[in-house]
PDB file of N, CA and C in Angstrom:
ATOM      1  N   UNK A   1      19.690 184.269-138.642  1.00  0.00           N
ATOM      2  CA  UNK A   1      18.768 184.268-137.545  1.00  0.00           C
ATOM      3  C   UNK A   1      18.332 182.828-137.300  1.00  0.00           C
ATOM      4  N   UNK A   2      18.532 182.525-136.227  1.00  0.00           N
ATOM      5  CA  UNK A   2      18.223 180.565-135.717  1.00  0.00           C
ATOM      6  C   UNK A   2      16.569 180.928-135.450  1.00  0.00           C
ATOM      7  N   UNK A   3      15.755 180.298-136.004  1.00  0.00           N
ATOM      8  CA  UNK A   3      14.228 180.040-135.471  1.00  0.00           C
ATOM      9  C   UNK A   3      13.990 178.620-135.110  1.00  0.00           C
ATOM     10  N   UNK A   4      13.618 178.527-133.837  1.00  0.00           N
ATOM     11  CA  UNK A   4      12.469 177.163-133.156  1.00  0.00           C
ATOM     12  C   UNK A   4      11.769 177.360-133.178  1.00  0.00           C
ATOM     13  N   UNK A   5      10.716 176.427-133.640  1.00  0.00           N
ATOM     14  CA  UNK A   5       9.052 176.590-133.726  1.00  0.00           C
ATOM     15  C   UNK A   5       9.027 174.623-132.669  1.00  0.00           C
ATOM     16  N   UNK A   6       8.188 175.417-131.681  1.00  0.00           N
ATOM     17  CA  UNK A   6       8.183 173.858-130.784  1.00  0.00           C
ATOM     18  C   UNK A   6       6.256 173.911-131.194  1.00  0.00           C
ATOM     19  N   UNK A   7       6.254 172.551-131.295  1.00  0.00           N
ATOM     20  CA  UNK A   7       5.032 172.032-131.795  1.00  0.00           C
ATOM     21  C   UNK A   7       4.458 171.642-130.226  1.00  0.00           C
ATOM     22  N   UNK A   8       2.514 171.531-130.418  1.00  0.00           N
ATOM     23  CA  UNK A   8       1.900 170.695-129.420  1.00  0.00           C
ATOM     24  C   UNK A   8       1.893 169.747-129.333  1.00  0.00           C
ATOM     25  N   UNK A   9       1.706 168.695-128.380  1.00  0.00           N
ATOM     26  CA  UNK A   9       2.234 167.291-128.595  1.00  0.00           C
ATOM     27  C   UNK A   9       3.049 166.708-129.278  1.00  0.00           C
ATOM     28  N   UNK A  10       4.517 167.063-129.457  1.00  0.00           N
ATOM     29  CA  UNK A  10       5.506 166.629-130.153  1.00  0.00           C
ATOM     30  C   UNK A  10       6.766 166.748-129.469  1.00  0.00           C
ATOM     31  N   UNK A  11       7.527 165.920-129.251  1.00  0.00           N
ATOM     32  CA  UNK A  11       8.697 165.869-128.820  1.00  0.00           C
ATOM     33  C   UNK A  11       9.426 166.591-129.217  1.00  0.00           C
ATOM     34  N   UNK A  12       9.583 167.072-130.381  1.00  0.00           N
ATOM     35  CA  UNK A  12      10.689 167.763-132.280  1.00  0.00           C
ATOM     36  C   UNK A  12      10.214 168.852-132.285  1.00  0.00           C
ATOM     37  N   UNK A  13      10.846 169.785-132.614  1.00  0.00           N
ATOM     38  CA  UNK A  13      10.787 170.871-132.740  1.00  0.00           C
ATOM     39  C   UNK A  13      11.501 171.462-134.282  1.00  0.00           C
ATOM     40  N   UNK A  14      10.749 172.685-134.870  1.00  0.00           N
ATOM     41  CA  UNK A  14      11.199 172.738-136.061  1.00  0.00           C
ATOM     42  C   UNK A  14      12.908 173.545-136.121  1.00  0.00           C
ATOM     43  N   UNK A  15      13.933 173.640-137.106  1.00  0.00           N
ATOM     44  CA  UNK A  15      14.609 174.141-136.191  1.00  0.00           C
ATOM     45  C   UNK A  15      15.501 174.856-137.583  1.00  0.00           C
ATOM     46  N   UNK A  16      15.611 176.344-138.287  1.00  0.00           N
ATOM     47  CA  UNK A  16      16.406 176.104-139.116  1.00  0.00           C
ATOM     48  C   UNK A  16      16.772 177.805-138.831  1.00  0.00           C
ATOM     49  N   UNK A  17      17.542 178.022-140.287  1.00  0.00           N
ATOM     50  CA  UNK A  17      18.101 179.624-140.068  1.00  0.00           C
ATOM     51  C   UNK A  17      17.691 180.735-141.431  1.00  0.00           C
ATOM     52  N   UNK A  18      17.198 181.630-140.933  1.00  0.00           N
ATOM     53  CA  UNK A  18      16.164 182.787-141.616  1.00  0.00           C
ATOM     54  C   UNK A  18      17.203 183.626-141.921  1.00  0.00           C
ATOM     55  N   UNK A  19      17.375 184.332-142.937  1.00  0.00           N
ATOM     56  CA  UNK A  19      17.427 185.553-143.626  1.00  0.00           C
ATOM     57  C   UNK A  19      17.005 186.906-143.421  1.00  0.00           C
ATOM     58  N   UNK A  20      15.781 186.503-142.670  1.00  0.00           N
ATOM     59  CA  UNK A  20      14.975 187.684-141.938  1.00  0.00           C
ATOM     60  C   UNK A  20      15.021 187.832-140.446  1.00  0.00           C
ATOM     61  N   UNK A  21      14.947 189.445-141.104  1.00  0.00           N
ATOM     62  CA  UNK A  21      15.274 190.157-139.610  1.00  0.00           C
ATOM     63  C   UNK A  21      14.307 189.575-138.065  1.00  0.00           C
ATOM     64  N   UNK A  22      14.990 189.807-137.093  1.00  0.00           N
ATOM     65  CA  UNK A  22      14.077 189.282-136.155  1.00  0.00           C
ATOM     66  C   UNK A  22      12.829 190.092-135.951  1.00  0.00           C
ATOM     67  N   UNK A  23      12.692 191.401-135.940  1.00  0.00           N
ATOM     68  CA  UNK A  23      11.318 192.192-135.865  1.00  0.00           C
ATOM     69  C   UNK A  23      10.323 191.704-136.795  1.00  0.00           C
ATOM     70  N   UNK A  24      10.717 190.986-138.157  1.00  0.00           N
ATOM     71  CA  UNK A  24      10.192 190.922-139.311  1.00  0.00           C
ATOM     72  C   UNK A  24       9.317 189.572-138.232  1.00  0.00           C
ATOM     73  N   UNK A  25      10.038 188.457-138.220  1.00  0.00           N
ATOM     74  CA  UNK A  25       9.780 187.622-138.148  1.00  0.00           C
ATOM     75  C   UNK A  25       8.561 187.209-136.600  1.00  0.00           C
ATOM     76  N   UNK A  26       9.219 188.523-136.070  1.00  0.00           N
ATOM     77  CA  UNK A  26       8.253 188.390-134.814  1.00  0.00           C
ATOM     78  C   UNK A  26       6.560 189.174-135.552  1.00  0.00           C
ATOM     79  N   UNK A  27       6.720 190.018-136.414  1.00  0.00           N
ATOM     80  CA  UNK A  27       5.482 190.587-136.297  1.00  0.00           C
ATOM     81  C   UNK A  27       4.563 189.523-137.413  1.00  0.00           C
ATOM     82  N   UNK A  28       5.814 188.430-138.407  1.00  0.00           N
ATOM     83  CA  UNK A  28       4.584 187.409-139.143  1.00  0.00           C
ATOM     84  C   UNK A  28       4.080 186.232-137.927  1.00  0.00           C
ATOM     85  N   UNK A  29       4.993 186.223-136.798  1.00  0.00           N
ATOM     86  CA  UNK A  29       4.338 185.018-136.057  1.00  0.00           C
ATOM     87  C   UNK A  29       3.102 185.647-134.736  1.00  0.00           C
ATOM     88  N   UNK A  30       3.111 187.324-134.572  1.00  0.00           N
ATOM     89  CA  UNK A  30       1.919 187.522-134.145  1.00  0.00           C
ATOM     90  C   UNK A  30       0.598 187.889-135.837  1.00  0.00           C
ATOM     91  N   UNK A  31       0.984 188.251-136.475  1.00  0.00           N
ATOM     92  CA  UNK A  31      -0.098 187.720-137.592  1.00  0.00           C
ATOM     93  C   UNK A  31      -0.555 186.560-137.758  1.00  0.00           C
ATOM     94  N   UNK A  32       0.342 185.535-137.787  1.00  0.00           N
ATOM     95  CA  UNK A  32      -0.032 184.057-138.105  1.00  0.00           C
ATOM     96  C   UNK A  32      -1.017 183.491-136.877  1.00  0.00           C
ATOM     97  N   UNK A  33      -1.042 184.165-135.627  1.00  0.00           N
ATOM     98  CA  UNK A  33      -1.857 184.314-134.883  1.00  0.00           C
ATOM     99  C   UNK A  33      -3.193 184.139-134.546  1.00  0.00           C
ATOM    100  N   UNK A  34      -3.759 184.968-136.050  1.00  0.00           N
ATOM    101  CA  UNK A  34      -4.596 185.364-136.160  1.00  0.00           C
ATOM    102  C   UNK A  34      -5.074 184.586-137.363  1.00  0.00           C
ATOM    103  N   UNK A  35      -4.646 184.595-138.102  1.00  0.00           N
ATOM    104  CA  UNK A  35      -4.658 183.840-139.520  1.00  0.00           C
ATOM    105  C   UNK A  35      -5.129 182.640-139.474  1.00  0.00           C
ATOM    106  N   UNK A  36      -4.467 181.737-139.037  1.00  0.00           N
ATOM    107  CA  UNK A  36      -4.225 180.839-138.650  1.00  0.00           C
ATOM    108  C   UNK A  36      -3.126 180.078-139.444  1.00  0.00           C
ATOM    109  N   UNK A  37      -2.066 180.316-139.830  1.00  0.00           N
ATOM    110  CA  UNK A  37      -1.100 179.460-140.455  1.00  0.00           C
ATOM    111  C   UNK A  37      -0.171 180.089-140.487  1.00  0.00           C
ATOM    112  N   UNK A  38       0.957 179.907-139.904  1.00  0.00           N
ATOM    113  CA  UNK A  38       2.456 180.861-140.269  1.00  0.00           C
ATOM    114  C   UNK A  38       3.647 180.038-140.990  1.00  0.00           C
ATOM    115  N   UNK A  39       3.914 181.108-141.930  1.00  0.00           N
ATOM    116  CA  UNK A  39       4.515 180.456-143.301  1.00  0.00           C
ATOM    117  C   UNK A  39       5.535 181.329-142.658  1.00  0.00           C
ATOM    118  N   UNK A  40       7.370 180.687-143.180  1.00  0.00           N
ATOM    119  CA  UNK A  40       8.153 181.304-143.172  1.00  0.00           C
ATOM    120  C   UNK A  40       9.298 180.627-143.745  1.00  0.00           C
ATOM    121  N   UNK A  41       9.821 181.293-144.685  1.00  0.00           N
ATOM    122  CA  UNK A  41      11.490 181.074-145.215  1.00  0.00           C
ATOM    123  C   UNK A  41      12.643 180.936-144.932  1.00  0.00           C
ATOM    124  N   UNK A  42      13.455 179.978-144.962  1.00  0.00           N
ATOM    125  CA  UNK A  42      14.473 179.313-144.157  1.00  0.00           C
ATOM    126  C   UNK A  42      15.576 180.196-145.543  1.00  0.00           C
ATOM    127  N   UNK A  43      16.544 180.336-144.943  1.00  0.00           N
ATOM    128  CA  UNK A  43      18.032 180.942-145.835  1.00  0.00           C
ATOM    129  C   UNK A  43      18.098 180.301-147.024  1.00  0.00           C
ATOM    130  N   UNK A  44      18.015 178.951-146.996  1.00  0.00           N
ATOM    131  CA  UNK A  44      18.585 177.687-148.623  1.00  0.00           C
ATOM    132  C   UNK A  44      16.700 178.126-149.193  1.00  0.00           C
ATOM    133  N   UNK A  45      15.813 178.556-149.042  1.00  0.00           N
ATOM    134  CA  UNK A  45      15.199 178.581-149.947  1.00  0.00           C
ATOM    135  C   UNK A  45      13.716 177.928-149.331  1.00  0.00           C
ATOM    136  N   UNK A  46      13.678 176.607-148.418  1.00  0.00           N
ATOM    137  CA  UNK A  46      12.764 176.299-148.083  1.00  0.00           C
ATOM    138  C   UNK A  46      11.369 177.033-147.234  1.00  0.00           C
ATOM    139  N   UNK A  47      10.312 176.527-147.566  1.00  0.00           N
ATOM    140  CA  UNK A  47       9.306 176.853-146.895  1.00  0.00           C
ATOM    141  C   UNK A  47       8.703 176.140-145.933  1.00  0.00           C
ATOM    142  N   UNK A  48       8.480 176.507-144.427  1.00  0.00           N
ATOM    143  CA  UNK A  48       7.709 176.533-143.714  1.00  0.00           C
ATOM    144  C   UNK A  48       6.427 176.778-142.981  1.00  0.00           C
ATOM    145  N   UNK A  49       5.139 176.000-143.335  1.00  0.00           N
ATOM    146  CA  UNK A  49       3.780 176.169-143.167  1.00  0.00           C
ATOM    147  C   UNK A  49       3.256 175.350-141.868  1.00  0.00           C
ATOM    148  N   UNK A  50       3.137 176.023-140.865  1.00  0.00           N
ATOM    149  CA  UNK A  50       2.389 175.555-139.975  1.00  0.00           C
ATOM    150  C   UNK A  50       1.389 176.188-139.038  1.00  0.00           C
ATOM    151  N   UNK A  51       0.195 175.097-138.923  1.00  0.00           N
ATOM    152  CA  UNK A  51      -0.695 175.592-137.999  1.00  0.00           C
ATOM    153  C   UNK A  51      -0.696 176.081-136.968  1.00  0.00           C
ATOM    154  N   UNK A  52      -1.129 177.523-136.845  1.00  0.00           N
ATOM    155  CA  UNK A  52      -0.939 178.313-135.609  1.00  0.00           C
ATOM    156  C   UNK A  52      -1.531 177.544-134.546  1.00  0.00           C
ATOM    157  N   UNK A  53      -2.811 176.766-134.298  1.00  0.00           N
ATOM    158  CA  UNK A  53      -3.114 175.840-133.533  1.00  0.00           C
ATOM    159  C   UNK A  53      -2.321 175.192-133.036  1.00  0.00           C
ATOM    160  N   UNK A  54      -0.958 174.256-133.758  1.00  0.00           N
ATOM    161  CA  UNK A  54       0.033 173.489-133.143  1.00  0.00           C
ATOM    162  C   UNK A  54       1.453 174.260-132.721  1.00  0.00           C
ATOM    163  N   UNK A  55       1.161 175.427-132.809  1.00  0.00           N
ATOM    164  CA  UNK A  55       2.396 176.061-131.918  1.00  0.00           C
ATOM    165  C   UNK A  55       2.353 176.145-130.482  1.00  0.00           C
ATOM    166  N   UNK A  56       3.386 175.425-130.053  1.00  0.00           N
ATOM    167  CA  UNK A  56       3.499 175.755-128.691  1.00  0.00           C
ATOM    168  C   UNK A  56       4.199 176.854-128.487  1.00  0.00           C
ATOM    169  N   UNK A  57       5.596 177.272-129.713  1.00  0.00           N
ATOM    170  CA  UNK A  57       6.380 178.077-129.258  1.00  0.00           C
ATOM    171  C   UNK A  57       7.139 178.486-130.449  1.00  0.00           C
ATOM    172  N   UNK A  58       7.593 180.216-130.231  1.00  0.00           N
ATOM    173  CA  UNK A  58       8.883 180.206-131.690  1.00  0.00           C
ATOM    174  C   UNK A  58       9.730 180.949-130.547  1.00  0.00           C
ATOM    175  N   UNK A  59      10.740 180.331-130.696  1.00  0.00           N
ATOM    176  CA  UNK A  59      11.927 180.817-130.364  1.00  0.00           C
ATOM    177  C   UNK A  59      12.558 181.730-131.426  1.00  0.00           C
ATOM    178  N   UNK A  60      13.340 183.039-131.157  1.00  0.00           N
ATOM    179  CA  UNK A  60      13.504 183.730-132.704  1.00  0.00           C
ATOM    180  C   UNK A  60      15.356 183.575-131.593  1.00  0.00           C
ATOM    181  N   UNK A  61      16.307 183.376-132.197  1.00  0.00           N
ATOM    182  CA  UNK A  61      17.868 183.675-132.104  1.00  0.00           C
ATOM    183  C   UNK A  61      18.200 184.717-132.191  1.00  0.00           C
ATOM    184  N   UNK A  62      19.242 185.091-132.381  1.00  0.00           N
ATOM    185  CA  UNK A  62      20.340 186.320-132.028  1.00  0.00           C
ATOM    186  C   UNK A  62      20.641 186.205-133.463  1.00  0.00           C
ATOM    187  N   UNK A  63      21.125 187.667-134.208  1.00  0.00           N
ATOM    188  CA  UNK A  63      21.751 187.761-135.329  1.00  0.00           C
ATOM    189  C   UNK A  63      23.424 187.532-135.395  1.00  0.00           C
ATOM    190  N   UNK A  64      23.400 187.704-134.222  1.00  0.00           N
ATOM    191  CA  UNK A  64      25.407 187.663-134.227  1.00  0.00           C
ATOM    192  C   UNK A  64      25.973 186.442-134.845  1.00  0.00           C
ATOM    193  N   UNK A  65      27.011 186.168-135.514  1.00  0.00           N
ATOM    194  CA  UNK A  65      27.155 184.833-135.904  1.00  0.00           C
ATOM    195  C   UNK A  65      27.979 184.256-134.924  1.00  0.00           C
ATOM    196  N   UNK A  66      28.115 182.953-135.537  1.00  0.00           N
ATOM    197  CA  UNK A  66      28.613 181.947-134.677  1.00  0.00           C
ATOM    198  C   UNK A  66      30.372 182.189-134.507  1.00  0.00           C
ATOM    199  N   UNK A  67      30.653 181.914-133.431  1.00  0.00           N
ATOM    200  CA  UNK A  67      32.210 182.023-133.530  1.00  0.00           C
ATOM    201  C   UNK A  67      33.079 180.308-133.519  1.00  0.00           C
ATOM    202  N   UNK A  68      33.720 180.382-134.817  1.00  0.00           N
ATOM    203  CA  UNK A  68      34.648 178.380-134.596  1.00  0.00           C
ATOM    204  C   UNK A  68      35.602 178.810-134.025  1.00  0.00           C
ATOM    205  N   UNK A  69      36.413 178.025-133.684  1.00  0.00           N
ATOM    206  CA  UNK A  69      37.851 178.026-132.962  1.00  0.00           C
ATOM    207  C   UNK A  69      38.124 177.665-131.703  1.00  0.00           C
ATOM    208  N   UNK A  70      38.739 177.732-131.130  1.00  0.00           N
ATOM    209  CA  UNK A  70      39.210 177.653-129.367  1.00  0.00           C
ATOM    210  C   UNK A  70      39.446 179.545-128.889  1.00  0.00           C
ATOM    211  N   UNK A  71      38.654 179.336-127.463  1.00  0.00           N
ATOM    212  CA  UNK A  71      38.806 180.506-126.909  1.00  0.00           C
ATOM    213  C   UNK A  71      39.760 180.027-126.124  1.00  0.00           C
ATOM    214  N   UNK A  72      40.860 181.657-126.034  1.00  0.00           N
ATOM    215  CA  UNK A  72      41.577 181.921-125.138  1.00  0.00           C
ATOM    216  C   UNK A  72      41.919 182.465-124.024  1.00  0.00           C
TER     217      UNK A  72
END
């Protein structure tokens, strides 16, 4: 699952790939909402903590994977 988290006043955006399902992930970023901090786990292990205040945005991706090669 590809997640963007676009920050306020920032050019960069956070940008990595989750393990978790997209429903999962949509219902911790309306909690984090509220909370105020949404934490979330990237596939290799890392953690992600940021202030719900500086979200501008989460983009959640598609589960399908990527396709390499040349189309025909």
């Amino acid at each position: 699952m590809d997640i963007r988290i676009g920050i306020k006043d920032s050019a960069r955006e956070i940008a990595f790939d989750s393990a978790q399902a997209a429903k999962e992930i949509e219902d911790t970023v309306i909690a984090a909402l509220d909370s105020g901090h949404l934490v979330l786990d990237d596939a290799k292990g890392r953690r992600y903590i940021v202030p719900s205040t500086g979200i501008a945005y989460v983009e959640i991706g598609s589960e399908s994977t990527r396709k390499i090669g040349f189309v025909a």
